[in-house]
Protein backbone atom coordinates (compact mmCIF):
# COMPACT_ATOMS: atom_id res chain seq x y z
CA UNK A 1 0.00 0.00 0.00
CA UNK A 2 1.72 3.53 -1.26
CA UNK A 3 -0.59 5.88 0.91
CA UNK A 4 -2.59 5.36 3.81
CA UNK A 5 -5.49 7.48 2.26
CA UNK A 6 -7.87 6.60 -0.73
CA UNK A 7 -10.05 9.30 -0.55
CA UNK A 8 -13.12 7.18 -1.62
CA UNK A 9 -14.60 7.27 2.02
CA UNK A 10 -14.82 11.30 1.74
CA UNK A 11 -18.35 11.45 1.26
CA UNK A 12 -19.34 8.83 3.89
CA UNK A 13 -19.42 5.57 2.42
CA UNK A 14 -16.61 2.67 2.23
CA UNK A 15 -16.70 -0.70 0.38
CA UNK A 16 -17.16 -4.01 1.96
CA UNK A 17 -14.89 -6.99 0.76
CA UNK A 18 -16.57 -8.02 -3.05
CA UNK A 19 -17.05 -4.23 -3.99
CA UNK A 20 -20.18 -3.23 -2.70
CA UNK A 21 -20.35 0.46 -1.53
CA UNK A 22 -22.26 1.22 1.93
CA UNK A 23 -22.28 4.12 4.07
CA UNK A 24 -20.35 4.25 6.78
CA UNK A 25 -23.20 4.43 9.26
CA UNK A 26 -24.28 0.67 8.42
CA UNK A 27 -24.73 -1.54 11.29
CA UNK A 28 -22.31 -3.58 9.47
CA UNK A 29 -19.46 -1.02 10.21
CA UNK A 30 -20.61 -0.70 13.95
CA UNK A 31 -20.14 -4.38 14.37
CA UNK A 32 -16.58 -4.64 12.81
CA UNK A 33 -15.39 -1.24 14.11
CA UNK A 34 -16.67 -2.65 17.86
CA UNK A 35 -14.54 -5.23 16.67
CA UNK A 36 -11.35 -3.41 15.85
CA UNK A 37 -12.09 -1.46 19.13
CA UNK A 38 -11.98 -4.29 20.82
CA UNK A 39 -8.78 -5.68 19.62
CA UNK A 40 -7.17 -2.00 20.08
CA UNK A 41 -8.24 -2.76 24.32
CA UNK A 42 -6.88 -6.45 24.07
CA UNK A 43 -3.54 -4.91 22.68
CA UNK A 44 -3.24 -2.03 25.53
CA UNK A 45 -4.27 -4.55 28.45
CA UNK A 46 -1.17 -6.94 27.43
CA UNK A 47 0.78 -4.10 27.05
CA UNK A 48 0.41 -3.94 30.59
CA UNK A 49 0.49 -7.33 31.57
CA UNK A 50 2.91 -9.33 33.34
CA UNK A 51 2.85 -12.80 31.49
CA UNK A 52 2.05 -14.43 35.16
CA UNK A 53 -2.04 -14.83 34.45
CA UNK A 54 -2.05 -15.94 31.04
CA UNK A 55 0.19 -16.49 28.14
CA UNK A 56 1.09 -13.60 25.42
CA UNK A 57 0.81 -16.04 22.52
CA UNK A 58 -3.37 -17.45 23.82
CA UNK A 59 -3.69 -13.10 23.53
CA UNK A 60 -1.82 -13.05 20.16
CA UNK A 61 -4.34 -15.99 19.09
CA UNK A 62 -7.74 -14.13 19.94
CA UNK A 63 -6.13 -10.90 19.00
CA UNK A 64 -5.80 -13.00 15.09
CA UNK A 65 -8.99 -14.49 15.65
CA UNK A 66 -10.75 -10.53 16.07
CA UNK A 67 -9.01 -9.54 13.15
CA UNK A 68 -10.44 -12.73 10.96
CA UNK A 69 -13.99 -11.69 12.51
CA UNK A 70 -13.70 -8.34 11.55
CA UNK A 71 -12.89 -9.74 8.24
CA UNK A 72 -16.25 -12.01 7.88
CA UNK A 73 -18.10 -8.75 9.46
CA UNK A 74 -16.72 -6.88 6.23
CA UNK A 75 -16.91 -9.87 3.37
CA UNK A 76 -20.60 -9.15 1.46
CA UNK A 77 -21.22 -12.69 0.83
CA UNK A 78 -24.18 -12.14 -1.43
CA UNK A 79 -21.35 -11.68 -4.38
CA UNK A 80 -18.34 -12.80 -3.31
CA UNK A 81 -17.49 -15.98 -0.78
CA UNK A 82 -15.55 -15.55 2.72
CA UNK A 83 -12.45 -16.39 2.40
CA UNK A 84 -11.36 -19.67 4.43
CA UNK A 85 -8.85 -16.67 6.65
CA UNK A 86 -11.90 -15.31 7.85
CA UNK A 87 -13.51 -17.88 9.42
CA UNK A 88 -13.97 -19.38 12.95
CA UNK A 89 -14.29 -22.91 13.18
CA UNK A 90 -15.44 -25.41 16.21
CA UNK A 91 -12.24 -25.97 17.12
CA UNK A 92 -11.37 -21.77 17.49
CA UNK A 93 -15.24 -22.32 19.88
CA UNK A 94 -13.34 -25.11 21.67
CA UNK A 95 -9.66 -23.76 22.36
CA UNK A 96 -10.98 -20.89 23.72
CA UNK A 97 -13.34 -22.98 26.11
CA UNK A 98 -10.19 -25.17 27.39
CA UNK A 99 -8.15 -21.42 27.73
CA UNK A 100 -11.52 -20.48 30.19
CA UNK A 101 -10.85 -23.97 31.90
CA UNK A 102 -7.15 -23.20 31.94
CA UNK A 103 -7.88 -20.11 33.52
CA UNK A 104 -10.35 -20.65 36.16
CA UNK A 105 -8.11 -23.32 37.37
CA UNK A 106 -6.19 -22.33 40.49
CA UNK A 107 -8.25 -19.41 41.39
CA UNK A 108 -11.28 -19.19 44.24
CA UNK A 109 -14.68 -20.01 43.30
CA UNK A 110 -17.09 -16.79 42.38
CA UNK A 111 -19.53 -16.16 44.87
CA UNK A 112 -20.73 -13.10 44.49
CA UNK A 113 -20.99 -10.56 41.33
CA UNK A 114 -17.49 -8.55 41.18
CA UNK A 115 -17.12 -5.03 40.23
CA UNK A 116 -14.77 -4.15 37.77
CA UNK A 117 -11.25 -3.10 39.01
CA UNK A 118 -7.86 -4.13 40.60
CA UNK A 119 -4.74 -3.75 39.20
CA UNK A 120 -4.18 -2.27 35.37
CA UNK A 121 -4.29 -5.05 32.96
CA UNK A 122 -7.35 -6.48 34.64
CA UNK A 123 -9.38 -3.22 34.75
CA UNK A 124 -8.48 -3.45 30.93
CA UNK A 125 -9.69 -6.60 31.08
CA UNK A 126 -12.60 -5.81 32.03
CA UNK A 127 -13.40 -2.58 29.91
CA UNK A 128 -12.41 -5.18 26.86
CA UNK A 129 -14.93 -7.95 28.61
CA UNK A 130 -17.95 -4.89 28.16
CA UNK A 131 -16.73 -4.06 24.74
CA UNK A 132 -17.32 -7.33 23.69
CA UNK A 133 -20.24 -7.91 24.93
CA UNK A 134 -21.39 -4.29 23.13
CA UNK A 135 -19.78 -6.21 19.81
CA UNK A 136 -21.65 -9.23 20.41
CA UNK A 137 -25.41 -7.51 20.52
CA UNK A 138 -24.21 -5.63 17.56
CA UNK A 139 -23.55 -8.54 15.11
CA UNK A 140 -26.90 -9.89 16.77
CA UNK A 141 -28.59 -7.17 15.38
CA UNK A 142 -26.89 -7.17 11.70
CA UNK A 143 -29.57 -8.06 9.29
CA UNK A 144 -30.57 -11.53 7.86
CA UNK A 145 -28.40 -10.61 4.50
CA UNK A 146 -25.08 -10.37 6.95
CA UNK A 147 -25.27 -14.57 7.54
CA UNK A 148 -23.21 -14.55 10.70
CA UNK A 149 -21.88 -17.93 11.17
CA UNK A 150 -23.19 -19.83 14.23
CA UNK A 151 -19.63 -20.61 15.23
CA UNK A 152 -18.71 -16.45 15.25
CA UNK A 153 -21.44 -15.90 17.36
CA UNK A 154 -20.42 -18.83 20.12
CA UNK A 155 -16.45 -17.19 19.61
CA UNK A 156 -17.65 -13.90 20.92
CA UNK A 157 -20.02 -15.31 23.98
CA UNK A 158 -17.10 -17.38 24.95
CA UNK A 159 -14.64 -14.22 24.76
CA UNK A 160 -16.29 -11.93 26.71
CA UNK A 161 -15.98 -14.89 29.53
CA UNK A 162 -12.52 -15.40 29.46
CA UNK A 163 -12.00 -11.66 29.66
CA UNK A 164 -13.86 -11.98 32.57
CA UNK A 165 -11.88 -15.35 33.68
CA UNK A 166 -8.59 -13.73 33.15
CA UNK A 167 -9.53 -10.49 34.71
CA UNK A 168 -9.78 -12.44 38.22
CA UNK A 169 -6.80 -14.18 37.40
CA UNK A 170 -4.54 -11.56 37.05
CA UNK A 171 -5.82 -9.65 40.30
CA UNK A 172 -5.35 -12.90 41.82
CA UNK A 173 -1.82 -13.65 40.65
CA UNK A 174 -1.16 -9.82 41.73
CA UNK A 175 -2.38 -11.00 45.27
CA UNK A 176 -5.11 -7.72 44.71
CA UNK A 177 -8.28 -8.79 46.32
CA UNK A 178 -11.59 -8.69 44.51
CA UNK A 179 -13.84 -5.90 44.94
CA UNK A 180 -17.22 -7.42 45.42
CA UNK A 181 -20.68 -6.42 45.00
């Protein structure tokens, strides 16, 4: 890419993947922007992490994973076909279940609801936690013509729980007690 800047978006509209021109208020757009947003949190909260609570490469994975669901988000599959990059498979649903597991492991039992908070990366944690969930009621809402696969949809429920999963774990690996509700 010579420039950064196209100038085709000037008068408020942008092309999804396969060419089709839609404004840049489209529901579509909210959904993969929420997206993007989301990925930009992800990135500052392990900018700030420690590496005790979870590894950098199960981050790097989801952080690839948002950028292929961004990518499905943007494909117009009426006239042209999602590429194989962009999609999330059972086994993306699955991984991320056993990193939950992994997670919860070796930290107290929830008892009560916990309010956001503790130490850096896990108040990022949770801010990224509520901007998925904002991400998931947005593709929710997308219209019929969007065809969301199933296994997306799961990816993204699953997410916003190991955000909150890993949240706990790194104010309990930074021996910060919870602050609950």
């Amino acid at each position: 890419m010579s420039k950064i800047y196209t100038r085709t978006g000037d008068k408020g509209t942008t092309s999804l993947v396969g060419g089709k021109r839609v404004s840049k208020t489209d529901p579509r757009l909210d959904a993969y922007g929420t997206i993007d947003e989301l990925n930009s949190f992800i990135g500052l909260m392990l900018s700030v992490m420690d590496g005790k609570a979870e590894s950098t490469g199960n981050i790097r994975w989801i952080q690839q994973k948002l950028f292929n669901i961004g990518g499905c988000l943007a494909t117009d599959t009426t006239s042209f076909q999602l590429p194989d990059s962009c999609r999330i498979l059972a086994a993306d649903v699955e991984r991320i279940e056993n990193m939950i597991d992994a997670l919860t492991d070796g930290i107290p039992e929830q008892r009560s609801f916990i309010l956001p908070g503790g130490t850096e990366a896990s108040s990022y944690a949770h801010v990224a936690r509520t901007v998925c969930r904002r991400a998931e009621r947005l593709i929710l809402a997308l219209p019929d013509e969007a065809k969301v696969p199933s296994e997306l949809l799961m990816y993204i429920n699953r997410l916003s729980d190991y955000l909150f999963v890993l949240a706990r774990r790194i104010n309990f690996f930074a021996g910060v007690s919870e602050n609950i509700w």
